[in-house]
PDB file of N, CA and C in Angstrom:
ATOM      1  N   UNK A   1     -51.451 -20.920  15.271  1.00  0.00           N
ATOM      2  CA  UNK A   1     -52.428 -21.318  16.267  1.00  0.00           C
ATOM      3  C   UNK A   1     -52.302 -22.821  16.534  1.00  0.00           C
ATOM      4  N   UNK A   2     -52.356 -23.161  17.534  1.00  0.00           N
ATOM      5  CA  UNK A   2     -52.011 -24.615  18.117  1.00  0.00           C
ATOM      6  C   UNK A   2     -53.447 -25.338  17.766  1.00  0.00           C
ATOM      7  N   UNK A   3     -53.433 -26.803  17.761  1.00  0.00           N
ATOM      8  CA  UNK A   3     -54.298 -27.261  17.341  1.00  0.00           C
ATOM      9  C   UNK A   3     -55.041 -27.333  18.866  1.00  0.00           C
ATOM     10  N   UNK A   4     -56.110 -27.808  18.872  1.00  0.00           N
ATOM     11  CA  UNK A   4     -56.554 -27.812  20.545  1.00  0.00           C
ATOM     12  C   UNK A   4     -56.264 -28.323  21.379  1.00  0.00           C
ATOM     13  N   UNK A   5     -56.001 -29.756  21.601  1.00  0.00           N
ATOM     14  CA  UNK A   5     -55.853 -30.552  22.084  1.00  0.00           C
ATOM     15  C   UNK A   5     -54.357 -30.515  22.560  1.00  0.00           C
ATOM     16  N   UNK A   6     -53.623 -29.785  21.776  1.00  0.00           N
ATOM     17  CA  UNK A   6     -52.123 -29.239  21.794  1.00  0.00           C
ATOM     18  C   UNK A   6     -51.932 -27.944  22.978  1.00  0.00           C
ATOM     19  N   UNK A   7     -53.379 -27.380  23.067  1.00  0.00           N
ATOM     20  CA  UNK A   7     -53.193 -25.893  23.553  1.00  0.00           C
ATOM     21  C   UNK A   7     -53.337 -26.158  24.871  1.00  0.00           C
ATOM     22  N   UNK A   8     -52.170 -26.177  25.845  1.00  0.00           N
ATOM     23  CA  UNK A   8     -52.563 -26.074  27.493  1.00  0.00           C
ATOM     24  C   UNK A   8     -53.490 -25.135  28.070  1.00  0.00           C
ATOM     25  N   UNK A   9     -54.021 -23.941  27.677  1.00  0.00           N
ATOM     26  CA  UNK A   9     -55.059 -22.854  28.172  1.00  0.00           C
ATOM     27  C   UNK A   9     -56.430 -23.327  27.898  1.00  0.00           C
ATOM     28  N   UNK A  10     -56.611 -24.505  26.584  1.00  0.00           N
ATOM     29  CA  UNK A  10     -57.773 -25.173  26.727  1.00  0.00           C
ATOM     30  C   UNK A  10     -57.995 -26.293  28.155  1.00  0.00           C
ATOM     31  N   UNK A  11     -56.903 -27.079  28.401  1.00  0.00           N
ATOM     32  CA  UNK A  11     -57.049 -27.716  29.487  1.00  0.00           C
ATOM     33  C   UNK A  11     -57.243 -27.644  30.614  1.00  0.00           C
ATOM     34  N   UNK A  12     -56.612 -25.915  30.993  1.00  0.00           N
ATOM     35  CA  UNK A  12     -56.705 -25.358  32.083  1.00  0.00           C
ATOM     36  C   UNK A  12     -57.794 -25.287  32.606  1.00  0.00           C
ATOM     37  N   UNK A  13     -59.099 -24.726  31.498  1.00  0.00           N
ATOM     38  CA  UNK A  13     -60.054 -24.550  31.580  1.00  0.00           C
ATOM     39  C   UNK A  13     -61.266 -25.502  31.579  1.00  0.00           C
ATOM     40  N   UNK A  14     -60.973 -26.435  30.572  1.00  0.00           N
ATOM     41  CA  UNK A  14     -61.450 -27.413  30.617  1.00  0.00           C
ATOM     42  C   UNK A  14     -61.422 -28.563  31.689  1.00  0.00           C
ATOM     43  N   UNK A  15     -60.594 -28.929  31.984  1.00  0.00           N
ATOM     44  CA  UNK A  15     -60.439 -30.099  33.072  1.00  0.00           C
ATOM     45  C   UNK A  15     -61.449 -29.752  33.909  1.00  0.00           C
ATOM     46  N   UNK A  16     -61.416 -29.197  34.652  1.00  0.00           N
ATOM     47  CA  UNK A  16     -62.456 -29.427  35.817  1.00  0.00           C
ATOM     48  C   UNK A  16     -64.088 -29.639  34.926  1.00  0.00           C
ATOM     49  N   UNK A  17     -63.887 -29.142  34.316  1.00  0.00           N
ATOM     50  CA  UNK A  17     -65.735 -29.687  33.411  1.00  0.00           C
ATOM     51  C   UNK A  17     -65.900 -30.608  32.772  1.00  0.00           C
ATOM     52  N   UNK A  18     -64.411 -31.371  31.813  1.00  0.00           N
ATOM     53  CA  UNK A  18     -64.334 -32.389  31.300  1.00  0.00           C
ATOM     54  C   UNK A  18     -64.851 -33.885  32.187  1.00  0.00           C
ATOM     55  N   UNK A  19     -64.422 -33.649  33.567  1.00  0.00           N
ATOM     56  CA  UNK A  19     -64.152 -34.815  34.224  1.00  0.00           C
ATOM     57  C   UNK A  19     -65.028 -34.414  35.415  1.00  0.00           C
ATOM     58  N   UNK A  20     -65.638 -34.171  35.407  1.00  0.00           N
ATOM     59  CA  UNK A  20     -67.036 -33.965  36.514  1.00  0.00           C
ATOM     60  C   UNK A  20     -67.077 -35.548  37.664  1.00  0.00           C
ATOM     61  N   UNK A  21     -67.407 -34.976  38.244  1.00  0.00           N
ATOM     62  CA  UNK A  21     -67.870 -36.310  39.471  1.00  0.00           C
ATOM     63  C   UNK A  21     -68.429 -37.599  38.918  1.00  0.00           C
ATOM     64  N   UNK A  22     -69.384 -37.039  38.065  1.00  0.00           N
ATOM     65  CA  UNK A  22     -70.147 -38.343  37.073  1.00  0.00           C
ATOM     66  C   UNK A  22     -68.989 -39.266  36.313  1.00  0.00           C
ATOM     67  N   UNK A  23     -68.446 -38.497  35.779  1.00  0.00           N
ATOM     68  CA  UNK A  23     -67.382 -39.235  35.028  1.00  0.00           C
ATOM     69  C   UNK A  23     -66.554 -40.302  35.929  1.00  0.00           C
ATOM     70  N   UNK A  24     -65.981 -39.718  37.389  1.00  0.00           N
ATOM     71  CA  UNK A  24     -65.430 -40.434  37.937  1.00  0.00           C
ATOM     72  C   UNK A  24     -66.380 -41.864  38.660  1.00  0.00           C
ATOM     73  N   UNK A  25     -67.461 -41.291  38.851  1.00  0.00           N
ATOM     74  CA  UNK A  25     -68.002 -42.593  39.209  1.00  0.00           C
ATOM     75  C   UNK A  25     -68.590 -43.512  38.522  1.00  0.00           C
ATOM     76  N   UNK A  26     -68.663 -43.173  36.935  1.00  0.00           N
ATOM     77  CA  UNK A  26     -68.597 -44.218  35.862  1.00  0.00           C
ATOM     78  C   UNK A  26     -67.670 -45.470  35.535  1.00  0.00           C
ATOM     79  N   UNK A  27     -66.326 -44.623  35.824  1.00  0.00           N
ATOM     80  CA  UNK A  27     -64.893 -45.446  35.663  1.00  0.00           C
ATOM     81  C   UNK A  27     -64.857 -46.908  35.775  1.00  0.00           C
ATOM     82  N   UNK A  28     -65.490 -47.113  37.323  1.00  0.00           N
ATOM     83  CA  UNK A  28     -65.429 -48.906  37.901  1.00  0.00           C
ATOM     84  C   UNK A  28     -66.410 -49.236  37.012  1.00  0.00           C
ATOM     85  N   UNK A  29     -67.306 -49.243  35.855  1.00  0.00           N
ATOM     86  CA  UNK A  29     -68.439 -49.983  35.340  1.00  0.00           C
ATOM     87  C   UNK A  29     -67.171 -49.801  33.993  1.00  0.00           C
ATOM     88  N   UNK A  30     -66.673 -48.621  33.419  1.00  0.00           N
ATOM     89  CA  UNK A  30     -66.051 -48.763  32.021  1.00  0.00           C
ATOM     90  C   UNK A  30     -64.792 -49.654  32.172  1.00  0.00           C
ATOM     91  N   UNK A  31     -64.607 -49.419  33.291  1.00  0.00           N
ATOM     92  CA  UNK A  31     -63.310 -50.465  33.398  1.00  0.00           C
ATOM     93  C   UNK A  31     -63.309 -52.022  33.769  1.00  0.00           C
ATOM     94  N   UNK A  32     -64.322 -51.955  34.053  1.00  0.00           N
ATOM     95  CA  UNK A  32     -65.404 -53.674  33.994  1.00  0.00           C
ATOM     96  C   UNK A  32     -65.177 -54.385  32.542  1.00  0.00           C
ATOM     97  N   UNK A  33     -65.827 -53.394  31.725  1.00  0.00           N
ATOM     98  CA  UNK A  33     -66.300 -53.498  30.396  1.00  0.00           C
ATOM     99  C   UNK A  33     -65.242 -53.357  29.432  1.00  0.00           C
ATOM    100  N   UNK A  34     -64.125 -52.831  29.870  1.00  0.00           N
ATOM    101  CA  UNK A  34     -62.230 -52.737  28.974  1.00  0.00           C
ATOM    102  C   UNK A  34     -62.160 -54.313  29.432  1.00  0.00           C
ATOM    103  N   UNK A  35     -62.003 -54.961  30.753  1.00  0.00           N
ATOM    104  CA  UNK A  35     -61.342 -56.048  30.987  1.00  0.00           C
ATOM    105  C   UNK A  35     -61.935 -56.868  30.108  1.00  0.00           C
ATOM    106  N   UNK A  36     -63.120 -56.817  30.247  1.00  0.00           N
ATOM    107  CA  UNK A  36     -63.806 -58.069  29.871  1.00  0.00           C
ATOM    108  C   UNK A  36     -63.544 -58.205  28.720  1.00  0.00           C
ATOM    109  N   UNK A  37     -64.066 -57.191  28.121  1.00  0.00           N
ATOM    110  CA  UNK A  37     -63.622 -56.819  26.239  1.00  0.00           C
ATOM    111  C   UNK A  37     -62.422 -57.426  25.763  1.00  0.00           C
ATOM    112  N   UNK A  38     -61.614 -56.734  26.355  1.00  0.00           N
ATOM    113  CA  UNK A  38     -59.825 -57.573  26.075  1.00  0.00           C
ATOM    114  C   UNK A  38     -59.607 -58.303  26.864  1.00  0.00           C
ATOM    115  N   UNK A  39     -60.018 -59.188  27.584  1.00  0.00           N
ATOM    116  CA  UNK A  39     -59.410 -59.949  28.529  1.00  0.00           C
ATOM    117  C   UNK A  39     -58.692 -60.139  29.092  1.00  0.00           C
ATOM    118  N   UNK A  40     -58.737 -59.278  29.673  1.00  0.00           N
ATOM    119  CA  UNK A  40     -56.757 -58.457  30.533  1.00  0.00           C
ATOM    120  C   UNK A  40     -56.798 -59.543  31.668  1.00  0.00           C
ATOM    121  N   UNK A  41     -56.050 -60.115  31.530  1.00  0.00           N
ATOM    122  CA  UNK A  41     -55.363 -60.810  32.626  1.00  0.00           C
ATOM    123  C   UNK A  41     -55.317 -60.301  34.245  1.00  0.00           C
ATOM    124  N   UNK A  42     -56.144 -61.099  35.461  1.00  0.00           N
ATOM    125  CA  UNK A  42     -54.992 -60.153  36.365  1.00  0.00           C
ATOM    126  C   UNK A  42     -54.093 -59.693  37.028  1.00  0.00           C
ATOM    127  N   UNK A  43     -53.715 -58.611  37.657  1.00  0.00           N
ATOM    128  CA  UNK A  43     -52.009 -58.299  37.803  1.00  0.00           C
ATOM    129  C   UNK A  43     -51.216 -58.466  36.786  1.00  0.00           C
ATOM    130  N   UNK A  44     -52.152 -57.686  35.951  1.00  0.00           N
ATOM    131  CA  UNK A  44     -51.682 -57.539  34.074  1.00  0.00           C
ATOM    132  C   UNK A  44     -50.260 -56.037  34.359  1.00  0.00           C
ATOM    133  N   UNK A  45     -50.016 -55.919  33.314  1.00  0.00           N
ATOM    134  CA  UNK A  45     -49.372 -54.523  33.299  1.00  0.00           C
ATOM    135  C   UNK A  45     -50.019 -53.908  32.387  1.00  0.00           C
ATOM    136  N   UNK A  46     -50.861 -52.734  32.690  1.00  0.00           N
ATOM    137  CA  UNK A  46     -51.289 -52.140  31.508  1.00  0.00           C
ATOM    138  C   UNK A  46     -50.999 -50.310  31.040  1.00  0.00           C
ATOM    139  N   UNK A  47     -51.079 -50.395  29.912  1.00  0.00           N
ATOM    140  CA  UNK A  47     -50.031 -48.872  29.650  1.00  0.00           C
ATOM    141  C   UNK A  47     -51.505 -47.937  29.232  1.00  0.00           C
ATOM    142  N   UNK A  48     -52.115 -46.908  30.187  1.00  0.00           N
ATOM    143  CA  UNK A  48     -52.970 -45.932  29.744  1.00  0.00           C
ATOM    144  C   UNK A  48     -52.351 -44.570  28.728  1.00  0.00           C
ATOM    145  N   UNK A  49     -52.508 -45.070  27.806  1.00  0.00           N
ATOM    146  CA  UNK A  49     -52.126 -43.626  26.738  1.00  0.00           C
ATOM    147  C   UNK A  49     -53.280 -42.989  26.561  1.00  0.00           C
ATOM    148  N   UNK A  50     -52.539 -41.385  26.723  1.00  0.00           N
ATOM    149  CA  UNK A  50     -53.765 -40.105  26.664  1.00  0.00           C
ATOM    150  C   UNK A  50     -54.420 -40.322  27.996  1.00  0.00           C
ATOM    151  N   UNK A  51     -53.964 -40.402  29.158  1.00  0.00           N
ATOM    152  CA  UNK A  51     -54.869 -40.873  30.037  1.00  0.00           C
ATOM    153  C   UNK A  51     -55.925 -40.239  30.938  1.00  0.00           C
ATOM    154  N   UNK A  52     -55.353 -38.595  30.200  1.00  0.00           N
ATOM    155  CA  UNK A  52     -56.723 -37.691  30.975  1.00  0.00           C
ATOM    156  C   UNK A  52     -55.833 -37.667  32.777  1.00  0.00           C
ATOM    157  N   UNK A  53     -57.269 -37.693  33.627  1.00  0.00           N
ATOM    158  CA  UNK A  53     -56.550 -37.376  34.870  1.00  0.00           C
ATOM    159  C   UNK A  53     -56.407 -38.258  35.524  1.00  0.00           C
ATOM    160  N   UNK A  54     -57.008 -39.466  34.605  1.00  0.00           N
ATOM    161  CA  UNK A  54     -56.123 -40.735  34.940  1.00  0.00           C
ATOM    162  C   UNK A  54     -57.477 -41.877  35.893  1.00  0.00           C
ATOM    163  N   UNK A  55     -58.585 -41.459  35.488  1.00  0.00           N
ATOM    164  CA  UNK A  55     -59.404 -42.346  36.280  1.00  0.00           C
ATOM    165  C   UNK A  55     -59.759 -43.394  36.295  1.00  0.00           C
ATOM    166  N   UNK A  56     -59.579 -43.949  34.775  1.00  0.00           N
ATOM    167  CA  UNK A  56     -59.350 -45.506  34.585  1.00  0.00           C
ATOM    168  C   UNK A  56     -58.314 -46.083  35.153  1.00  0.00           C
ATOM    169  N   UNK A  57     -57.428 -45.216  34.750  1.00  0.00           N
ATOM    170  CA  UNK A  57     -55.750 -45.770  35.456  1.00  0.00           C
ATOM    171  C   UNK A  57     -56.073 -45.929  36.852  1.00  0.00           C
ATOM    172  N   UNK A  58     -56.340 -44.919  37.515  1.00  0.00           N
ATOM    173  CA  UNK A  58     -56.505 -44.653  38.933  1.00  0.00           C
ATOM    174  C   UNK A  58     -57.445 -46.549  39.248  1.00  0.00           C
ATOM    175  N   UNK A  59     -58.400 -46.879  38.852  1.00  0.00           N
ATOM    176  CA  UNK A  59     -59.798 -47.417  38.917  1.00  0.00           C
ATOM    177  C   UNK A  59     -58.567 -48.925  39.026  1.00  0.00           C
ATOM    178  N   UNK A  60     -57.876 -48.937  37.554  1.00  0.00           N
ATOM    179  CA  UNK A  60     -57.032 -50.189  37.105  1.00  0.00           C
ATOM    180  C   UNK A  60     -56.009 -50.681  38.496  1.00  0.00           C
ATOM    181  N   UNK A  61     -56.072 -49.465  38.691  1.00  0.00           N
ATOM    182  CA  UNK A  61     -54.664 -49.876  40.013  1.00  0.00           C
ATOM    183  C   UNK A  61     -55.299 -50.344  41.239  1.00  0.00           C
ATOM    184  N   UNK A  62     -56.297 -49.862  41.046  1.00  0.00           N
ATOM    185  CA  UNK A  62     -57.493 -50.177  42.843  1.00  0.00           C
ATOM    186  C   UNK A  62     -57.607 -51.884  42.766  1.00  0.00           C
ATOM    187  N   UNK A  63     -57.943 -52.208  41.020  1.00  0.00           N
ATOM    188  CA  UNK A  63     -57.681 -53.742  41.432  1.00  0.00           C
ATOM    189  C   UNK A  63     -56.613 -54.410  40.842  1.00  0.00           C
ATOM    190  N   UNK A  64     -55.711 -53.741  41.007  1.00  0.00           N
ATOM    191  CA  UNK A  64     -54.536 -54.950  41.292  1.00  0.00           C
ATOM    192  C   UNK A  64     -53.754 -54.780  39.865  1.00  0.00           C
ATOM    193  N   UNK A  65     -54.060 -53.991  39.002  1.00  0.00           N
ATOM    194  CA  UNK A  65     -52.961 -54.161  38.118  1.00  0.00           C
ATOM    195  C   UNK A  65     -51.926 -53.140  37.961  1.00  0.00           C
ATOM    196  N   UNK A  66     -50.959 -53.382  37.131  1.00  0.00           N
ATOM    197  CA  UNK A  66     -49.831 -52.358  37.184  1.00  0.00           C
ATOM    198  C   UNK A  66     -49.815 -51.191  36.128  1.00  0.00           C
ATOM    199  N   UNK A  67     -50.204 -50.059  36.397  1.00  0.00           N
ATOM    200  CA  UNK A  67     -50.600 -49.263  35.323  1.00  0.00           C
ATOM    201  C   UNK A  67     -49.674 -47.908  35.140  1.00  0.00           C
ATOM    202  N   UNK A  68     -49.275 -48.017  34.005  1.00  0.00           N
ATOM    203  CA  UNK A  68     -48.146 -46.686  33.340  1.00  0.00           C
ATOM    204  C   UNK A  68     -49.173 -45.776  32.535  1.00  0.00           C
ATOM    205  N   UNK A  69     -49.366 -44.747  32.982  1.00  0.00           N
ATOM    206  CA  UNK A  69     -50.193 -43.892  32.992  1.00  0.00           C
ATOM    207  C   UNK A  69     -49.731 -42.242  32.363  1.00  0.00           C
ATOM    208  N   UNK A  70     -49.827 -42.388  31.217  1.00  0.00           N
ATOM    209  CA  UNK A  70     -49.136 -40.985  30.585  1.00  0.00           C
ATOM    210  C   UNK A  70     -49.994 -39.918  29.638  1.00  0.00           C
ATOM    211  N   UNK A  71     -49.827 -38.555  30.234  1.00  0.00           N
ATOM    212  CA  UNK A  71     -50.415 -37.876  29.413  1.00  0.00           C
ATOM    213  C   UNK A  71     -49.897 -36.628  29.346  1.00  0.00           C
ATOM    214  N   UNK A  72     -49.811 -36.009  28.158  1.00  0.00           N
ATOM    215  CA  UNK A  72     -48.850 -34.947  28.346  1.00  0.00           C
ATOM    216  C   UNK A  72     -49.615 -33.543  28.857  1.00  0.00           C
ATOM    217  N   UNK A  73     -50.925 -33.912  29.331  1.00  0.00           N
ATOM    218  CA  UNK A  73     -51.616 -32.366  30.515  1.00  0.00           C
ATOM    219  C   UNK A  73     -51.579 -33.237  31.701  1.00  0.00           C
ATOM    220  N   UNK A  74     -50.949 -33.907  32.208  1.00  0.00           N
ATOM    221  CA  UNK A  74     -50.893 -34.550  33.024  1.00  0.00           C
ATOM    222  C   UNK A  74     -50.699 -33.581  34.493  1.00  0.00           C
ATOM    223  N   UNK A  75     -49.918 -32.614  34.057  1.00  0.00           N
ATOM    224  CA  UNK A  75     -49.522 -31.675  35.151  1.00  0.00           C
ATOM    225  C   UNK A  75     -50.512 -30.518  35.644  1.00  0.00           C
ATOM    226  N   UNK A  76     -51.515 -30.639  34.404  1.00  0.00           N
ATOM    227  CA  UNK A  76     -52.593 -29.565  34.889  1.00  0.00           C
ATOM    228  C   UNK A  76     -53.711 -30.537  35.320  1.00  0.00           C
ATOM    229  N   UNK A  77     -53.505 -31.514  35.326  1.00  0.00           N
ATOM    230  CA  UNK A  77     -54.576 -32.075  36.105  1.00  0.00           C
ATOM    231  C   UNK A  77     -54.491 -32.192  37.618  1.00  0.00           C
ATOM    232  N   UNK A  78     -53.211 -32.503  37.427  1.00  0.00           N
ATOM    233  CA  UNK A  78     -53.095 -32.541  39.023  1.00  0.00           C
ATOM    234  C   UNK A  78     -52.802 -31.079  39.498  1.00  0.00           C
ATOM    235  N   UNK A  79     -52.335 -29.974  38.998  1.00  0.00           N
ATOM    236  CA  UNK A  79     -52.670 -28.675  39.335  1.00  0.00           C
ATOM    237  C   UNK A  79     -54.562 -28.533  40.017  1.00  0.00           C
ATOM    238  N   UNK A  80     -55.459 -29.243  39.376  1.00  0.00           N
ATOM    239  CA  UNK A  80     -56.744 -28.938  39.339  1.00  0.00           C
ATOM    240  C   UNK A  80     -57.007 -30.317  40.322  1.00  0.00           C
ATOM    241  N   UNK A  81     -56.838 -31.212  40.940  1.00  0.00           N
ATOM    242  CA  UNK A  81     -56.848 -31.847  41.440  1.00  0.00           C
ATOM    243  C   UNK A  81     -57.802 -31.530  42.828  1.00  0.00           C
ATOM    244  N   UNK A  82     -56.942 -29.972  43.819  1.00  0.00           N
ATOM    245  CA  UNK A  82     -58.206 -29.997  44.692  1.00  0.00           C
ATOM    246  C   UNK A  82     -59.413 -29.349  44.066  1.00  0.00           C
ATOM    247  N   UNK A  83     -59.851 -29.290  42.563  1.00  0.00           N
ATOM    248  CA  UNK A  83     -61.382 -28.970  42.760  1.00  0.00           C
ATOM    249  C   UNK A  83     -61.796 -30.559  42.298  1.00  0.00           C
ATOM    250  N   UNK A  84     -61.159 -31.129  42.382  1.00  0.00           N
ATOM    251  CA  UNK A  84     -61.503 -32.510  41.574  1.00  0.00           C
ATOM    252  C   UNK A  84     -61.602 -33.335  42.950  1.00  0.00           C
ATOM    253  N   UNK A  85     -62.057 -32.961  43.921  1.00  0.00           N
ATOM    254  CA  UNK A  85     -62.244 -33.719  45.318  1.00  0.00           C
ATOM    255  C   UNK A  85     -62.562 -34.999  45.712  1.00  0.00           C
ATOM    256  N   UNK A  86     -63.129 -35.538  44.700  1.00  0.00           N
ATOM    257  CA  UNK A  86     -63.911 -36.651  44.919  1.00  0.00           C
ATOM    258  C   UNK A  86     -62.376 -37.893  44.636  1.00  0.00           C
ATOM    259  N   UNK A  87     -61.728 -37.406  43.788  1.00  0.00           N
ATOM    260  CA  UNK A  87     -60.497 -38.043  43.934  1.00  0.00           C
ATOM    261  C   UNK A  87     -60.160 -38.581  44.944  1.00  0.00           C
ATOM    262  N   UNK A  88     -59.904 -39.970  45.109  1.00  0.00           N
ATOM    263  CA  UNK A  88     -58.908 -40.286  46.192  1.00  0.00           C
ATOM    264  C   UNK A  88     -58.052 -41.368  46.206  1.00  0.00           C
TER     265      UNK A  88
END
């Protein structure tokens, strides 16, 4: 038995509930609160590991930095992408 986080049929299912609308419109305040914290430079390069469907990343790139963005359900997110609408 795969551990969970390992198991793609959890993600399938999960993603769209994990990452709800709320979540996405949290992002610009948590990603306020990463810079400041570490003091990221800007037009930093920054590397999102585990990055989910990527909304910090997504958020990081809106202002200006360069972001490598990897996750290995990466492909079922964007499979789930049009119920994830608010995306853009």
């Amino acid at each position: 038995m795969k551990i969970w986080y390992e198991n793609d049929d959890f993600w399938e299912i999960m993603a769209p509930k994990l990452f709800t609308e709320e979540h996405w419109k949290r992002a610009p305040e948590e990603v306020e609160k990463v810079i400041a914290l570490l003091e990221i430079e800007p037009a930093s390069h920054v590397l999102d590991l585990c990055c989910g469907p990527g909304r910090h990343s997504l958020e990081l790139a809106r202002r200006g930095f360069t972001v490598t963005a990897v996750d290995r359900t990466l492909n079922i997110y964007m499979k789930h992408k049009s119920k994830l609408s608010w995306i853009n």
